[in-house]
N, C-alpha and C. Protein backbone atom coordinates (compact mmCIF):
# COMPACT_ATOMS: atom_id res chain seq x y z
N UNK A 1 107.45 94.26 98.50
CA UNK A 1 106.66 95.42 98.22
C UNK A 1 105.56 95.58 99.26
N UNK A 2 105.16 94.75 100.08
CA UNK A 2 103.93 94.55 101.00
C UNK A 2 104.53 95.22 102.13
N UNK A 3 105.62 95.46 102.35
CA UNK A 3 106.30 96.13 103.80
C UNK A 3 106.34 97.18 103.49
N UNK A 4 106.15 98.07 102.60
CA UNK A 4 105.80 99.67 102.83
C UNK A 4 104.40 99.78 102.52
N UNK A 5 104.91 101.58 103.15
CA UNK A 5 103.52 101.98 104.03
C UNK A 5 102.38 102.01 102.89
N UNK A 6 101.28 101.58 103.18
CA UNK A 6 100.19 101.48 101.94
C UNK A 6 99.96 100.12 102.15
N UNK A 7 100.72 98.78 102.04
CA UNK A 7 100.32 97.74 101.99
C UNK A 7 100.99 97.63 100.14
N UNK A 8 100.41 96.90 99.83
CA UNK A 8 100.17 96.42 98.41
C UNK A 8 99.72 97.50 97.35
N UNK A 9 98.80 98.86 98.07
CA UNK A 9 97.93 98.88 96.98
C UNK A 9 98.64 100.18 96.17
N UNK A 10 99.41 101.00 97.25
CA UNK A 10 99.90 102.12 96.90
C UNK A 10 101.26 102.10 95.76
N UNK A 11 102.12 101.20 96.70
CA UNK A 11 103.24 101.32 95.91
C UNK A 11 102.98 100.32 94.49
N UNK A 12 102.13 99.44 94.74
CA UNK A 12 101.93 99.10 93.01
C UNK A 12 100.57 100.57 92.19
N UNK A 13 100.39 101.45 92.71
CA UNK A 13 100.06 102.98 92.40
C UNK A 13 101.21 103.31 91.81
N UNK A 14 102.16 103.42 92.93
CA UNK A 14 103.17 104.42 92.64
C UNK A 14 104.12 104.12 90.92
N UNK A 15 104.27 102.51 91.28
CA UNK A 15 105.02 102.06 90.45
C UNK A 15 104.82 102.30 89.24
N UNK A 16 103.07 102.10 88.62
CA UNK A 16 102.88 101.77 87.75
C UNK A 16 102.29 103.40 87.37
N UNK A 17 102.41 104.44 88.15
CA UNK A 17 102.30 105.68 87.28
C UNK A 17 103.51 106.29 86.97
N UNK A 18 104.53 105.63 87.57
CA UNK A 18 106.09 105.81 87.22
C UNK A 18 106.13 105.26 85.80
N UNK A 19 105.60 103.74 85.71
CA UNK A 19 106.32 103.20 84.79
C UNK A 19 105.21 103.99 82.81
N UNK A 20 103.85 104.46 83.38
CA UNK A 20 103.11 105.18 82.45
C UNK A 20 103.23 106.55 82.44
N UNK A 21 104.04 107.36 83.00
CA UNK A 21 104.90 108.49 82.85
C UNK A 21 105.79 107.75 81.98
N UNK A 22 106.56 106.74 81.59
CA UNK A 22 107.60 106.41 81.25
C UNK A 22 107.23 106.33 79.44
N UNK A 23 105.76 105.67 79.57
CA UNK A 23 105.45 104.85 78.26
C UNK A 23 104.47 105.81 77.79
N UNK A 24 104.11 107.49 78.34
CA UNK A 24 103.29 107.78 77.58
C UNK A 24 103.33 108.47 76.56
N UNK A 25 104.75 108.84 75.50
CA UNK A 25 105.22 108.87 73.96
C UNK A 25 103.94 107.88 73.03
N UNK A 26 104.30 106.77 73.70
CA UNK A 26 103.92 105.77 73.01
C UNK A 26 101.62 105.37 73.39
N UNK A 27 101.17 105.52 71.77
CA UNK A 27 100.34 106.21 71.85
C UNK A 27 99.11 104.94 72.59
N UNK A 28 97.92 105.34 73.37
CA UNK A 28 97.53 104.79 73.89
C UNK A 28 97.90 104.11 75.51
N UNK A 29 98.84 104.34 75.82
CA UNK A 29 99.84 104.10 77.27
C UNK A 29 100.05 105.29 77.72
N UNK A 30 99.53 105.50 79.26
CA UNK A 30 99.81 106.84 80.05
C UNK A 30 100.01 106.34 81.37
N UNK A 31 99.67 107.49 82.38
CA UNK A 31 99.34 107.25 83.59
C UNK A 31 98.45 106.17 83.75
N UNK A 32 96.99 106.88 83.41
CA UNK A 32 95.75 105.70 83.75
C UNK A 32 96.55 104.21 83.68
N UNK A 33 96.88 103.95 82.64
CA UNK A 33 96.74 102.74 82.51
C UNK A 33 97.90 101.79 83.20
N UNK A 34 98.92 102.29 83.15
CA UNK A 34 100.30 102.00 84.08
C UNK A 34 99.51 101.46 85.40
N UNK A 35 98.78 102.57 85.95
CA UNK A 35 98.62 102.60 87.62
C UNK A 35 97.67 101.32 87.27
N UNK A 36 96.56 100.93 86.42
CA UNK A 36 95.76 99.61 86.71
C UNK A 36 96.62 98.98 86.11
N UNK A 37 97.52 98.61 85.33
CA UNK A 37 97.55 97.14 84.82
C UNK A 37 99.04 96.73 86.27
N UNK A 38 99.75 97.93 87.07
CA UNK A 38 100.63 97.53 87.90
C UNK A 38 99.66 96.84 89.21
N UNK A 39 98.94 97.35 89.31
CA UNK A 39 97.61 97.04 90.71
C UNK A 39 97.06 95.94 90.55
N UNK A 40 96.05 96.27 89.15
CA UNK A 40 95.96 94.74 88.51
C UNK A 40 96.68 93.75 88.53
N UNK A 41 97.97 93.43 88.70
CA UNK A 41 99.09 92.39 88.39
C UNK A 41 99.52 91.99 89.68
N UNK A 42 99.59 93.13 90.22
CA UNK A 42 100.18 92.81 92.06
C UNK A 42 98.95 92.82 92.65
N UNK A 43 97.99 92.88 92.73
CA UNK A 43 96.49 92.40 93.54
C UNK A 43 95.88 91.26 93.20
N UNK A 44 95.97 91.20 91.82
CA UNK A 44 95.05 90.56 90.84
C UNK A 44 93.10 90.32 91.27
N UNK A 45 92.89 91.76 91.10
CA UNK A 45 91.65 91.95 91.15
C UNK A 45 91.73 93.04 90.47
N UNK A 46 91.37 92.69 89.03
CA UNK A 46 91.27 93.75 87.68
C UNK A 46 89.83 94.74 88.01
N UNK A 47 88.50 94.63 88.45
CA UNK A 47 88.24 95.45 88.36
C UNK A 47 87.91 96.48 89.81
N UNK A 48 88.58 96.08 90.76
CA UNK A 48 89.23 97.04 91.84
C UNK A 48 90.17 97.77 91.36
N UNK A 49 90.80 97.39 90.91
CA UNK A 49 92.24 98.04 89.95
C UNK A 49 91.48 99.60 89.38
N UNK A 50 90.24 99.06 88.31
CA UNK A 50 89.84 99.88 87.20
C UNK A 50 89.27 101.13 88.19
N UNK A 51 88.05 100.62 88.83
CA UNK A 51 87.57 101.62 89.29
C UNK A 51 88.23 102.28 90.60
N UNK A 52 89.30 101.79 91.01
CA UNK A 52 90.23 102.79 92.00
C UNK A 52 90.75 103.76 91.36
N UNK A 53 91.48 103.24 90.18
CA UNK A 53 92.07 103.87 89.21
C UNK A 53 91.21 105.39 88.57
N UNK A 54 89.84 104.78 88.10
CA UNK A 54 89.04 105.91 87.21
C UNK A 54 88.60 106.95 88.37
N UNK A 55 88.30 106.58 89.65
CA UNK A 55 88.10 107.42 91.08
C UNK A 55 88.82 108.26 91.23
N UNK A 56 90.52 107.92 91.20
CA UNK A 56 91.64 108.82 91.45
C UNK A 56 91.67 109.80 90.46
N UNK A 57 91.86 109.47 88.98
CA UNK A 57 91.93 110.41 88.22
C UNK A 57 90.74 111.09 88.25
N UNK A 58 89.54 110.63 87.84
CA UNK A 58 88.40 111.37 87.91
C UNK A 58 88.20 111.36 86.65
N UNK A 59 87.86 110.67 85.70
CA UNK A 59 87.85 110.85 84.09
C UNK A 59 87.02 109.79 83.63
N UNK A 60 86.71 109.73 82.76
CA UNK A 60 85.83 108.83 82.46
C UNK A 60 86.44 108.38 80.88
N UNK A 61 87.08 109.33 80.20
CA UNK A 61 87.32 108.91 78.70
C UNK A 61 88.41 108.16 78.76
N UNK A 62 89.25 107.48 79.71
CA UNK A 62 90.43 106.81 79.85
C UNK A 62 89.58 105.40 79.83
N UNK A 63 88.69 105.18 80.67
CA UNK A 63 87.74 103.69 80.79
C UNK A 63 88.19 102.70 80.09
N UNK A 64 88.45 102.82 78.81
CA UNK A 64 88.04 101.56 78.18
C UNK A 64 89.95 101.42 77.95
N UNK A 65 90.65 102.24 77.75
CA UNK A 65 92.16 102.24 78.20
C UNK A 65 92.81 101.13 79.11
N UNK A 66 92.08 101.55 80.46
CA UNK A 66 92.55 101.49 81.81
C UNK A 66 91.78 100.06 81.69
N UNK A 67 90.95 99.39 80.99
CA UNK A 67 90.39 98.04 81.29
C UNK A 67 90.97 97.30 80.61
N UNK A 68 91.36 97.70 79.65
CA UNK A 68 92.07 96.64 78.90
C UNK A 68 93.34 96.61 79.08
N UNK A 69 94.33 97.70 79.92
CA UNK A 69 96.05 97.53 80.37
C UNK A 69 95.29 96.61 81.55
N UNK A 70 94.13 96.66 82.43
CA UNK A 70 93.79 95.69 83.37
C UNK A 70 94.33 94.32 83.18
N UNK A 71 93.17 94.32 82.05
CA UNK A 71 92.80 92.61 81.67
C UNK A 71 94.35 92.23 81.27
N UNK A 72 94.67 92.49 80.04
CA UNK A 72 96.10 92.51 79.63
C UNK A 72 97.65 92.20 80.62
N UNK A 73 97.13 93.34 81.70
CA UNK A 73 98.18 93.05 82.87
C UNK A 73 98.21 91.70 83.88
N UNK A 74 96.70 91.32 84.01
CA UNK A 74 96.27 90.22 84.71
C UNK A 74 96.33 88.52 84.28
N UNK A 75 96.11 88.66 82.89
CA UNK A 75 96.37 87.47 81.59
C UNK A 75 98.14 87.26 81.69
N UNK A 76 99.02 88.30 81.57
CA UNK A 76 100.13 88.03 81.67
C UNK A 76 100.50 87.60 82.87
N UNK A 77 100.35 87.98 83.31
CA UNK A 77 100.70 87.70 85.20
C UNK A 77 100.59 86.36 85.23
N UNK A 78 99.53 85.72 84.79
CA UNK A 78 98.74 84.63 85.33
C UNK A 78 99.38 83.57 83.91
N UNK A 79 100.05 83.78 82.93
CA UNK A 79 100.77 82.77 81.87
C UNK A 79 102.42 82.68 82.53
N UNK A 80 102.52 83.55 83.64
CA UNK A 80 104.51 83.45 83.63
C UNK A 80 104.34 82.20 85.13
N UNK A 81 105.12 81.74 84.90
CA UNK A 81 105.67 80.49 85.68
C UNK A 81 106.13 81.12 87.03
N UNK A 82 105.23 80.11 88.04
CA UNK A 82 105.39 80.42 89.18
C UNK A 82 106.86 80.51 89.71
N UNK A 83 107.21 80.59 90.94
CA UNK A 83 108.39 80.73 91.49
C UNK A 83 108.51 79.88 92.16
N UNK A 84 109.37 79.00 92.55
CA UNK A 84 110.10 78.00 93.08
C UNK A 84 110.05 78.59 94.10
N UNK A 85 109.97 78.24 95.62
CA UNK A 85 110.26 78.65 96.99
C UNK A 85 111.75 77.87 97.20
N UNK A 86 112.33 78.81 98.07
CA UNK A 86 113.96 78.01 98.25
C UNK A 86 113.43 77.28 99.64
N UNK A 87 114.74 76.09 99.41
CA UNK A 87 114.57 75.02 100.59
C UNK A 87 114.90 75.65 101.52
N UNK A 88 115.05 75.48 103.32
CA UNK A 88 115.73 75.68 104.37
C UNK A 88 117.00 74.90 104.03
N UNK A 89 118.24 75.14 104.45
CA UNK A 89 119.11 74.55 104.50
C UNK A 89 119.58 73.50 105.40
């Protein structure tokens, strides 16, 4: 994900307003919060996440939303088991 254009910060943007377009039926989950808890998770700097996030949209009543898909996104991240690097052969 670090080899397109943006670096890191965009396409975990992109991803995670894809994936809160996806979840926003379901009440409390939208955009806002998709785009921080995906940024959050692939940066892991929750409150760069928040306030990039509340900048872009421009809103202020999402806040307390968008901090807690943060925290939430960052806690999980940080309980799943690292990855094994493969040997050289």
């Amino acid at each position: 994900m670090g080899s397109l254009r943006g670096g890191l910060v965009f396409p975990a943007l992109f991803l995670g307003a894809a994936a809160g377009v996806l979840l926003a039926p379901l009440p409390g989950l939208g955009l806002a919060a998709g785009m921080a808890a995906a940024t959050a998770a692939a940066l892991r700097l929750p409150v760069s996440s928040v306030v990039l996030v509340v900048l872009l949209l421009g809103g202020t009543a999402m806040i307390p939303v968008v901090i807690l898909a943060a925290v939430i996104s960052l806690v999980t991240t940080g309980l799943l088991p690292k990855a094994k690097a493969a040997r050289p052969a």
